[in-house]
PDB file of N, CA and C in Angstrom:
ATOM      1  N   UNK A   1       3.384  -1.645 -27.470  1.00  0.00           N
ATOM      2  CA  UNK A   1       3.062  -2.766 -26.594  1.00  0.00           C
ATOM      3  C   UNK A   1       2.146  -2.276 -25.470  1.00  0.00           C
ATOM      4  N   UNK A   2       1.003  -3.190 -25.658  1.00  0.00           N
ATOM      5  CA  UNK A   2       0.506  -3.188 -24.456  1.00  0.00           C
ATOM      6  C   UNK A   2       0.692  -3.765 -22.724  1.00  0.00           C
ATOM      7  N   UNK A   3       0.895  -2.964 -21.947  1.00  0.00           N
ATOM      8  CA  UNK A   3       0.962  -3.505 -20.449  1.00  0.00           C
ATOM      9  C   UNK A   3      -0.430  -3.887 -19.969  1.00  0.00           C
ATOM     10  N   UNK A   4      -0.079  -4.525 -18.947  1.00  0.00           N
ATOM     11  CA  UNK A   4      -1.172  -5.495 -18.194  1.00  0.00           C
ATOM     12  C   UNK A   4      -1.326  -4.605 -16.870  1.00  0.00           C
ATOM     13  N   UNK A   5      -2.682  -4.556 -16.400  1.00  0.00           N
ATOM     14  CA  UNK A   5      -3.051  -3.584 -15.498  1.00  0.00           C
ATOM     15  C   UNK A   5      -1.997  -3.687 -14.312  1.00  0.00           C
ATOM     16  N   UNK A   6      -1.643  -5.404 -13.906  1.00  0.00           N
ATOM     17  CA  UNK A   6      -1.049  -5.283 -12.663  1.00  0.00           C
ATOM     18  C   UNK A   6       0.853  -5.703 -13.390  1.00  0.00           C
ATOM     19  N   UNK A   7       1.238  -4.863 -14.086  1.00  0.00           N
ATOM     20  CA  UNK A   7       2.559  -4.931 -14.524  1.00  0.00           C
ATOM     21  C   UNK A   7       3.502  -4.250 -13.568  1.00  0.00           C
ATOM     22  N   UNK A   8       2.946  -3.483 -13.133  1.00  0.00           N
ATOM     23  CA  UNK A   8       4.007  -2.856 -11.881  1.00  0.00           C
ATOM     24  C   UNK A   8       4.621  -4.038 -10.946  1.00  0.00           C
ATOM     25  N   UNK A   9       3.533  -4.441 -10.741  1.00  0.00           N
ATOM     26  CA  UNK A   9       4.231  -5.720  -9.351  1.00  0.00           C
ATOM     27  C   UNK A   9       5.300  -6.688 -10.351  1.00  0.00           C
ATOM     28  N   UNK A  10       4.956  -6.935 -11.258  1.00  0.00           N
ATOM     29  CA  UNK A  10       6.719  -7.966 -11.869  1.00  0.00           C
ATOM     30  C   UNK A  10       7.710  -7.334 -12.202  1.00  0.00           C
ATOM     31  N   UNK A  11       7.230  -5.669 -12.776  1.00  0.00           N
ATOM     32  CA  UNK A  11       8.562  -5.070 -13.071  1.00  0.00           C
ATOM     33  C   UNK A  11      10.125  -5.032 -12.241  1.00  0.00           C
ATOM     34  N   UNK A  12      10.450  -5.371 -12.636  1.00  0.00           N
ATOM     35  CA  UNK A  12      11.951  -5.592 -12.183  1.00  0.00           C
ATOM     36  C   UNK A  12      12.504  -5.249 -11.513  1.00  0.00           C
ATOM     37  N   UNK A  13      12.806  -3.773 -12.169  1.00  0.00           N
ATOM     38  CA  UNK A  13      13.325  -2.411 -11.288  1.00  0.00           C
ATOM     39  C   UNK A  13      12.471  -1.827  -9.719  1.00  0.00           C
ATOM     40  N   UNK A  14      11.242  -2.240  -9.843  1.00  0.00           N
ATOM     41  CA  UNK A  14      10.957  -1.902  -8.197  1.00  0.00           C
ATOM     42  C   UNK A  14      10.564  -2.963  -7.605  1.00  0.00           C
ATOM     43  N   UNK A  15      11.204  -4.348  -8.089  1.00  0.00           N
ATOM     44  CA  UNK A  15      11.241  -5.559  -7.431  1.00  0.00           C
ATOM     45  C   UNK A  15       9.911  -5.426  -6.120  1.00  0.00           C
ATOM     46  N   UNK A  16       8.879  -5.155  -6.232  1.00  0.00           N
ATOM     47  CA  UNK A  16       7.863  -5.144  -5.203  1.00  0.00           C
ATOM     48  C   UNK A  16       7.675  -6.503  -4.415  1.00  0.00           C
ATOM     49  N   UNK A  17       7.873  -7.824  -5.350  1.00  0.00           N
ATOM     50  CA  UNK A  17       7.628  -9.162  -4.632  1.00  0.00           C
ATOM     51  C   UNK A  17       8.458  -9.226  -3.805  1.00  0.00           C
ATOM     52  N   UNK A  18       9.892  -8.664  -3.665  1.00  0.00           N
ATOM     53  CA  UNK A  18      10.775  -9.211  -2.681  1.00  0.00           C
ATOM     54  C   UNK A  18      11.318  -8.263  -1.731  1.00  0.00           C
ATOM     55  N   UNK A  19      10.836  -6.888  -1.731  1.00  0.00           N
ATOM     56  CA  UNK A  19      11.221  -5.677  -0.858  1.00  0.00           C
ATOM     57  C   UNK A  19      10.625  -5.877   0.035  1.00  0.00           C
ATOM     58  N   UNK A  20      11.579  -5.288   0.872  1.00  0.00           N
ATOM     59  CA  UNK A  20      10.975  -4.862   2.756  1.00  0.00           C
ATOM     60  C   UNK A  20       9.565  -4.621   2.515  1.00  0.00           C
ATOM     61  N   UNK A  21       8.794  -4.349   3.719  1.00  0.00           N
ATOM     62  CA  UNK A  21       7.388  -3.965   4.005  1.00  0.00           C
ATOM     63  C   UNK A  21       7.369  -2.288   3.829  1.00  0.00           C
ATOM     64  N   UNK A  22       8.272  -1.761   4.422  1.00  0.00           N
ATOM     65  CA  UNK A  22       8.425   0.024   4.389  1.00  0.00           C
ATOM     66  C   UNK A  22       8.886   0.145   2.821  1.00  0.00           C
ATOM     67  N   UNK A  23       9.660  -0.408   1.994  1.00  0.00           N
ATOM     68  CA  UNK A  23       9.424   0.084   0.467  1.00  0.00           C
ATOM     69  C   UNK A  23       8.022  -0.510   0.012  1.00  0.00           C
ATOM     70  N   UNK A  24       7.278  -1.561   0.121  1.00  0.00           N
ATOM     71  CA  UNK A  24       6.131  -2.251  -0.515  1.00  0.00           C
ATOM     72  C   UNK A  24       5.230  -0.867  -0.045  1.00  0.00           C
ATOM     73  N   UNK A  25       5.243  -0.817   1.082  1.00  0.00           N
ATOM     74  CA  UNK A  25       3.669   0.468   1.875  1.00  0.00           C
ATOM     75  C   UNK A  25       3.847   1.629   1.178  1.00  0.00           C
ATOM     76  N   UNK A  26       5.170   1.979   0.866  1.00  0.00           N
ATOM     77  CA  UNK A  26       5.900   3.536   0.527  1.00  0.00           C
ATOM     78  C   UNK A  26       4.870   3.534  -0.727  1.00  0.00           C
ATOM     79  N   UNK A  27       5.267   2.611  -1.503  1.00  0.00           N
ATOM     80  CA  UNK A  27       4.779   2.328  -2.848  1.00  0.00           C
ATOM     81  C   UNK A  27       3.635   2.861  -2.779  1.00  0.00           C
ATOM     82  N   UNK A  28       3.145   1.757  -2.020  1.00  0.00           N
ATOM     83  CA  UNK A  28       1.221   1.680  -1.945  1.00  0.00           C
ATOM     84  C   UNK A  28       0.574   3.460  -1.624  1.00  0.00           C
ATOM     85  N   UNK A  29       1.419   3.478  -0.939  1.00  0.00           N
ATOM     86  CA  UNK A  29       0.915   5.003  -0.632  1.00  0.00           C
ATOM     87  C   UNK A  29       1.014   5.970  -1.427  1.00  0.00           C
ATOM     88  N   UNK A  30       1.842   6.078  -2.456  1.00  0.00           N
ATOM     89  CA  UNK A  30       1.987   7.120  -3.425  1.00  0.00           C
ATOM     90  C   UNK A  30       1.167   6.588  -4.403  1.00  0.00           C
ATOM     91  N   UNK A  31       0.408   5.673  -4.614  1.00  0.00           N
ATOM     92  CA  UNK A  31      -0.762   5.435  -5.632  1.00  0.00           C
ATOM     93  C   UNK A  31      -1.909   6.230  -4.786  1.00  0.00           C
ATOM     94  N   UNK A  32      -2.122   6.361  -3.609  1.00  0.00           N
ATOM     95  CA  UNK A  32      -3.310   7.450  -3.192  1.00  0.00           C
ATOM     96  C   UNK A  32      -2.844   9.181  -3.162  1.00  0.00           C
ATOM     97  N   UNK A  33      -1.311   9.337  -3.363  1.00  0.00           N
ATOM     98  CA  UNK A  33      -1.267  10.611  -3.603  1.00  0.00           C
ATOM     99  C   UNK A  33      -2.124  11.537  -3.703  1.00  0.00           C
ATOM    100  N   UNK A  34      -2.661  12.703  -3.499  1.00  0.00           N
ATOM    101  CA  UNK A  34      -3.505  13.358  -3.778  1.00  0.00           C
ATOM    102  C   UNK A  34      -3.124  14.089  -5.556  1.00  0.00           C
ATOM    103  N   UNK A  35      -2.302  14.252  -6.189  1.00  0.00           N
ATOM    104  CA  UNK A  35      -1.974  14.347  -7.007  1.00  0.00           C
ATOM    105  C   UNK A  35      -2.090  13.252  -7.872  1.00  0.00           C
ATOM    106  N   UNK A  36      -2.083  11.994  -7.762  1.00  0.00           N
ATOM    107  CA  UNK A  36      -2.332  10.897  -8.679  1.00  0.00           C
ATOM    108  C   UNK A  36      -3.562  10.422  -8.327  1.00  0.00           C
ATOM    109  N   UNK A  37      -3.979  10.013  -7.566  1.00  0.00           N
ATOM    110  CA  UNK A  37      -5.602   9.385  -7.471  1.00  0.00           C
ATOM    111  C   UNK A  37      -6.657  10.223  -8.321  1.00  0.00           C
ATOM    112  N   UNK A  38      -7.640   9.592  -8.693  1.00  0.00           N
ATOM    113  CA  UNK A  38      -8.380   9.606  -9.692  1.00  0.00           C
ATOM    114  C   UNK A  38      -9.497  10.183  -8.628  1.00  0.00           C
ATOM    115  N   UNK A  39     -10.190  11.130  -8.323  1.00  0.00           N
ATOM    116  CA  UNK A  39     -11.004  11.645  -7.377  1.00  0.00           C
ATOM    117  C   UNK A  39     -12.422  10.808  -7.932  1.00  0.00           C
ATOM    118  N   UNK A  40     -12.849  10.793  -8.783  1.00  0.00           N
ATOM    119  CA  UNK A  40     -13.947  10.139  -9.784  1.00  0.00           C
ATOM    120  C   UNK A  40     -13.971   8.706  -9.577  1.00  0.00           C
ATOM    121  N   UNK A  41     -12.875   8.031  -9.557  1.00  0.00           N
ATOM    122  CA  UNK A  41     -13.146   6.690  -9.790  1.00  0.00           C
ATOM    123  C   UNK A  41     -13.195   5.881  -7.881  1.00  0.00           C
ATOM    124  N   UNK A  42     -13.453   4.930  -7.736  1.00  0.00           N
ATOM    125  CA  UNK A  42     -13.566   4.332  -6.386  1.00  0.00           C
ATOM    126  C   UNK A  42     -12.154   4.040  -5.795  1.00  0.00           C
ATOM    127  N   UNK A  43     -11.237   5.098  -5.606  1.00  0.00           N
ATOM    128  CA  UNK A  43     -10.260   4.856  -4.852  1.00  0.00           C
ATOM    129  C   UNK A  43     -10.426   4.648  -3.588  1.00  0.00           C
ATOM    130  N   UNK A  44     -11.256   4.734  -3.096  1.00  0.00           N
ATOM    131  CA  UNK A  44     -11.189   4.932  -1.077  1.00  0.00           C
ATOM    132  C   UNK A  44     -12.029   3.079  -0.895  1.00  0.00           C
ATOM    133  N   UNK A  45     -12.509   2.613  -1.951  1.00  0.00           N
ATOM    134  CA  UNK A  45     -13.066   1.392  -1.846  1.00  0.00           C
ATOM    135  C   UNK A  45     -11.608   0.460  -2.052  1.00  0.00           C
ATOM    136  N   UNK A  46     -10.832   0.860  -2.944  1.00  0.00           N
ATOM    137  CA  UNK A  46      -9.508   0.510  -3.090  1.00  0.00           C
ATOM    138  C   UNK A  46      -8.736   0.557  -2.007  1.00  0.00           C
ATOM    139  N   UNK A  47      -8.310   1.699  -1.056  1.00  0.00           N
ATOM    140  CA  UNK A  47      -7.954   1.646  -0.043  1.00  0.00           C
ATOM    141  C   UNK A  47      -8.144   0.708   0.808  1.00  0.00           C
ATOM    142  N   UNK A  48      -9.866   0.451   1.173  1.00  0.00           N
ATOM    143  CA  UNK A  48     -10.379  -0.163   2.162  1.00  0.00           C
ATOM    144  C   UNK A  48      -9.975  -1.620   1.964  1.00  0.00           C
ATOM    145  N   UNK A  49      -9.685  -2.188   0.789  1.00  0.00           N
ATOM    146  CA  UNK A  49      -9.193  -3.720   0.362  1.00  0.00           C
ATOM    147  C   UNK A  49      -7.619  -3.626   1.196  1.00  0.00           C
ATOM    148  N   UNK A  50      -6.978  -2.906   0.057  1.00  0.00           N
ATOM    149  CA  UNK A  50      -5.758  -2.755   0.903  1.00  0.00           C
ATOM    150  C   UNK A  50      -5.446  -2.695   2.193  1.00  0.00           C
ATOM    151  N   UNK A  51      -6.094  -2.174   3.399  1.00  0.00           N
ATOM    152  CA  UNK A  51      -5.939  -2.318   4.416  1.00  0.00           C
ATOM    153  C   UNK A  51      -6.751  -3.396   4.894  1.00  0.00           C
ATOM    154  N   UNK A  52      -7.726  -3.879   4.621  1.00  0.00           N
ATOM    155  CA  UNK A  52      -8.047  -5.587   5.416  1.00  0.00           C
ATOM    156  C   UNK A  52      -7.025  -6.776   4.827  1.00  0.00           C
ATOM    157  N   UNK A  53      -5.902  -6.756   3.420  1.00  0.00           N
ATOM    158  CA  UNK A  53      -5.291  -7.301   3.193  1.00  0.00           C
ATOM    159  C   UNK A  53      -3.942  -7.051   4.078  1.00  0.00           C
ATOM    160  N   UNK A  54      -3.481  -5.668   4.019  1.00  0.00           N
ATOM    161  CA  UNK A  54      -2.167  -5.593   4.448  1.00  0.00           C
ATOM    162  C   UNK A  54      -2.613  -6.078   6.526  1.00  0.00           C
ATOM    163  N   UNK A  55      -3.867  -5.898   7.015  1.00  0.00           N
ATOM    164  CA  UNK A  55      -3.940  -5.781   8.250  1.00  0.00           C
ATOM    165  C   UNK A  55      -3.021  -6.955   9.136  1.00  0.00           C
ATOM    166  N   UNK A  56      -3.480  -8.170   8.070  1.00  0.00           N
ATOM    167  CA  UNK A  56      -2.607  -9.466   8.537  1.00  0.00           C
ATOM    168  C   UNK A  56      -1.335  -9.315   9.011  1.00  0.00           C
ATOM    169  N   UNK A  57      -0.706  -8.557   8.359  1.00  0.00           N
ATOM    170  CA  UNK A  57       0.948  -7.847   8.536  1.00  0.00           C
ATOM    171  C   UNK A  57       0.858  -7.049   9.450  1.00  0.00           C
ATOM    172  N   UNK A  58       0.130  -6.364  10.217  1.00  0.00           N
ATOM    173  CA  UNK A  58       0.362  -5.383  11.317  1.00  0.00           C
ATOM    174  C   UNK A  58       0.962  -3.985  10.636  1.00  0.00           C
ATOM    175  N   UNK A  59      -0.640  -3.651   9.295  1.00  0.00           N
ATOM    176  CA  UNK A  59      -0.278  -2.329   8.809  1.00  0.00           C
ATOM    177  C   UNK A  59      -0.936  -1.878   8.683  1.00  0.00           C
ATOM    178  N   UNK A  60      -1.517  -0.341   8.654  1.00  0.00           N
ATOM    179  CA  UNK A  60      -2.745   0.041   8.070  1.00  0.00           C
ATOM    180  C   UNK A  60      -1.985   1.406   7.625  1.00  0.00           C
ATOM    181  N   UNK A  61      -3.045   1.892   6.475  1.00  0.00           N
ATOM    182  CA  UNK A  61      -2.584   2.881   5.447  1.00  0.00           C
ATOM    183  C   UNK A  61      -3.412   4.195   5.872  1.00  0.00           C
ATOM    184  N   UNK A  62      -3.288   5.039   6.740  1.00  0.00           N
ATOM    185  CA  UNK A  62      -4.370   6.030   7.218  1.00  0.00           C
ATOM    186  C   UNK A  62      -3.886   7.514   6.941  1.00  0.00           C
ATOM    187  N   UNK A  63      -4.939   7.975   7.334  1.00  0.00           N
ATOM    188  CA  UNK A  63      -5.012   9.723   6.896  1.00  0.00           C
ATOM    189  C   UNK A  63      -3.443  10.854   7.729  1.00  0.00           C
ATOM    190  N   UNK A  64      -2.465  10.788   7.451  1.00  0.00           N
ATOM    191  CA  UNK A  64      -1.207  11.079   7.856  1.00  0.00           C
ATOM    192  C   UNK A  64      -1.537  12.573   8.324  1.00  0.00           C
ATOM    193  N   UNK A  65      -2.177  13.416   7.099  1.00  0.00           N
ATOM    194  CA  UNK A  65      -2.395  14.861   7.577  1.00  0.00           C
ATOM    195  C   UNK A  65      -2.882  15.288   6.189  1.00  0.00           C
ATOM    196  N   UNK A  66      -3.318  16.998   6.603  1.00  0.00           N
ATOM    197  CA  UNK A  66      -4.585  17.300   4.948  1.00  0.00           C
ATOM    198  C   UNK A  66      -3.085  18.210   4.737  1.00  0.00           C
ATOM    199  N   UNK A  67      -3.508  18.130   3.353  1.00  0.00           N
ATOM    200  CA  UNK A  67      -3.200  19.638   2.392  1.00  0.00           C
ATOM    201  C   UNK A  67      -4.122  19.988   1.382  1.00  0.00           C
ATOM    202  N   UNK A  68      -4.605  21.308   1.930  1.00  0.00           N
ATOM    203  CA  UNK A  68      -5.187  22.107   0.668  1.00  0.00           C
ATOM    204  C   UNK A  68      -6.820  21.606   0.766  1.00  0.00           C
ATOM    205  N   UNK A  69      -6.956  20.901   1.952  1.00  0.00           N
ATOM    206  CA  UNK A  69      -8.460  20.207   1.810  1.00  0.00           C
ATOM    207  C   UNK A  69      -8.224  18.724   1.897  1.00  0.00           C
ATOM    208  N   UNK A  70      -7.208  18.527   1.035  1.00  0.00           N
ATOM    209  CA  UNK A  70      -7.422  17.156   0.845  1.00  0.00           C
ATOM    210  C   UNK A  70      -6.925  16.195   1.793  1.00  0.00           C
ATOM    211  N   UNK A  71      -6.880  14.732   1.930  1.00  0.00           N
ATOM    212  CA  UNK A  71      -6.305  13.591   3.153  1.00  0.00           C
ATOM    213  C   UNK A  71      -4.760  13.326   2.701  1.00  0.00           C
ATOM    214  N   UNK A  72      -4.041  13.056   2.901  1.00  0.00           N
ATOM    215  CA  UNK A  72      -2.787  12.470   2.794  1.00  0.00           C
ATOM    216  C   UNK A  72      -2.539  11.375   3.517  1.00  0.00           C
ATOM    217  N   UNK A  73      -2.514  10.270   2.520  1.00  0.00           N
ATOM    218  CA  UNK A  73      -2.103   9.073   3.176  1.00  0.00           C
ATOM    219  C   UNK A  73      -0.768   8.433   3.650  1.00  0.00           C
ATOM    220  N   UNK A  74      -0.709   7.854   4.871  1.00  0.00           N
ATOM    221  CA  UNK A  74       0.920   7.149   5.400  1.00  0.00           C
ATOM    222  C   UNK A  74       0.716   6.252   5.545  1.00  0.00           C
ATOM    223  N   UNK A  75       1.458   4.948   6.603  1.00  0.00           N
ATOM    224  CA  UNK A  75       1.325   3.704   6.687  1.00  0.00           C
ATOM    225  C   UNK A  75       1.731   3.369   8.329  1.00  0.00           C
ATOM    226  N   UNK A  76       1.152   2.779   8.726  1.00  0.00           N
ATOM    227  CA  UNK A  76       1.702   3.092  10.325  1.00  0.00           C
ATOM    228  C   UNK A  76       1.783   1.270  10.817  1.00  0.00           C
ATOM    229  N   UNK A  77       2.258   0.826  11.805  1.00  0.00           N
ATOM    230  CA  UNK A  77       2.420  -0.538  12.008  1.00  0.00           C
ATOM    231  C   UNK A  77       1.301  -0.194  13.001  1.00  0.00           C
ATOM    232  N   UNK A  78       0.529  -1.271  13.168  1.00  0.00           N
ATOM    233  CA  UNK A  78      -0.645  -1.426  13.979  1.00  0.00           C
ATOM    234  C   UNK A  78      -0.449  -2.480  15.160  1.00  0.00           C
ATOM    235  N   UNK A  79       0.306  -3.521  14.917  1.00  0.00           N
ATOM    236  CA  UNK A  79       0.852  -4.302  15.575  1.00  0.00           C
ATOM    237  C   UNK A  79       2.369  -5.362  15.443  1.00  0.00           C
ATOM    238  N   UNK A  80       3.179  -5.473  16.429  1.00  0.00           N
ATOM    239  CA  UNK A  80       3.844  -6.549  16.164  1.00  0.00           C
ATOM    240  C   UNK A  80       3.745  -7.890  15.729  1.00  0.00           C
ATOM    241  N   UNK A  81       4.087  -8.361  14.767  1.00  0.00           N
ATOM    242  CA  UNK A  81       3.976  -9.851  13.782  1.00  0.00           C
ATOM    243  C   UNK A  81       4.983 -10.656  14.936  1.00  0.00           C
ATOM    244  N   UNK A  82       4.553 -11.747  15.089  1.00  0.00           N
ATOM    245  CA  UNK A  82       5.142 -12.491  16.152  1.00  0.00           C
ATOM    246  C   UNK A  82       5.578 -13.768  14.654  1.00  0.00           C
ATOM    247  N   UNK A  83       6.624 -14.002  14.565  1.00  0.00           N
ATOM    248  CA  UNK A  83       7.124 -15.340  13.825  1.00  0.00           C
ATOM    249  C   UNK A  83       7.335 -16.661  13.927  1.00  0.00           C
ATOM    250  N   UNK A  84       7.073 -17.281  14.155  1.00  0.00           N
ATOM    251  CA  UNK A  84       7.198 -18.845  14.743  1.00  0.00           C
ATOM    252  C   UNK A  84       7.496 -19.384  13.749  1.00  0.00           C
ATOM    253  N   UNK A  85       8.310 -20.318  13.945  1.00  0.00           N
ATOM    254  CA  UNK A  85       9.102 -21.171  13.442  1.00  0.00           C
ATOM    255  C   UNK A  85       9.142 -23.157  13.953  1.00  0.00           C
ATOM    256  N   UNK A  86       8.389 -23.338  12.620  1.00  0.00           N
ATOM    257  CA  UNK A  86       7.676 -24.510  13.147  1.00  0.00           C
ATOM    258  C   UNK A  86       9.175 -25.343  12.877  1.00  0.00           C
ATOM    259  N   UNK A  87       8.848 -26.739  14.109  1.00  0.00           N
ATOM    260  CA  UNK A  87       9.822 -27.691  13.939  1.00  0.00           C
ATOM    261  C   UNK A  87       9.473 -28.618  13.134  1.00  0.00           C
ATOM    262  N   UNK A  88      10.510 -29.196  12.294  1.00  0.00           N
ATOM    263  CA  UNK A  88       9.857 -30.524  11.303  1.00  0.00           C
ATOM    264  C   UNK A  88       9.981 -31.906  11.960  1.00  0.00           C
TER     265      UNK A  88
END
C-alpha cells in the first residue's frame, strides 16, 4: 500500500490534529533534524512557510544551536495569543 505524502497528519497514533501546540512544534521540528532533512532538496524554503503559518499562533521555529557545523532547530513562543470569546 501506498501512503499519501501528508499521511502523517491523520495517523492516529500521533493524533497531530488534536495535540497541544508543544507536541504539534516538537513534531515539526524533528522533520528539520539535521539527521533527517534532505540537505539537497528545499527544506529551509519549507521552514520559511512553516513559520509565516505557525506565526499566527505566537511561534517561530529558529536556529536553537549548531552541531558539527550544522543549525539545529527549536520552537520558541514569540508572543502571547490573547483569546476572546465572542458573545452570541
Amino acid at each position: 500500500m501506498d501512503w499519501e505524502d501528508d499521511w502523517v497528519f491523520d495517523y492516529e497514533a500521533f493524533d497531530l490534529e488534536h495535540c497541544e501546540d508543544q507536541i504539534f512544534l516538537s513534531f515539526i521540528v524533528k522533520t528539520f533534524n539535521l539527521y533527517v532533512r534532505n540537505e539537497s532538496s528545499p527544506w529551509l524554503s519549507l521552514l520559511d512557510k512553516i513559520n509565516s503559518l505557525i506565526k499566527e499562533d505566537g511561534y517561530k521555529l529558529y536556529v536553537s544551536k549548531r552541531s558539527s557545523g550544522n543549525d539545529v532547530y527549536g520552537f520558541k513562543e514569540i508572543f502571547k495569543r490573547k483569546i476572546t470569546l465572542e458573545k452570541e
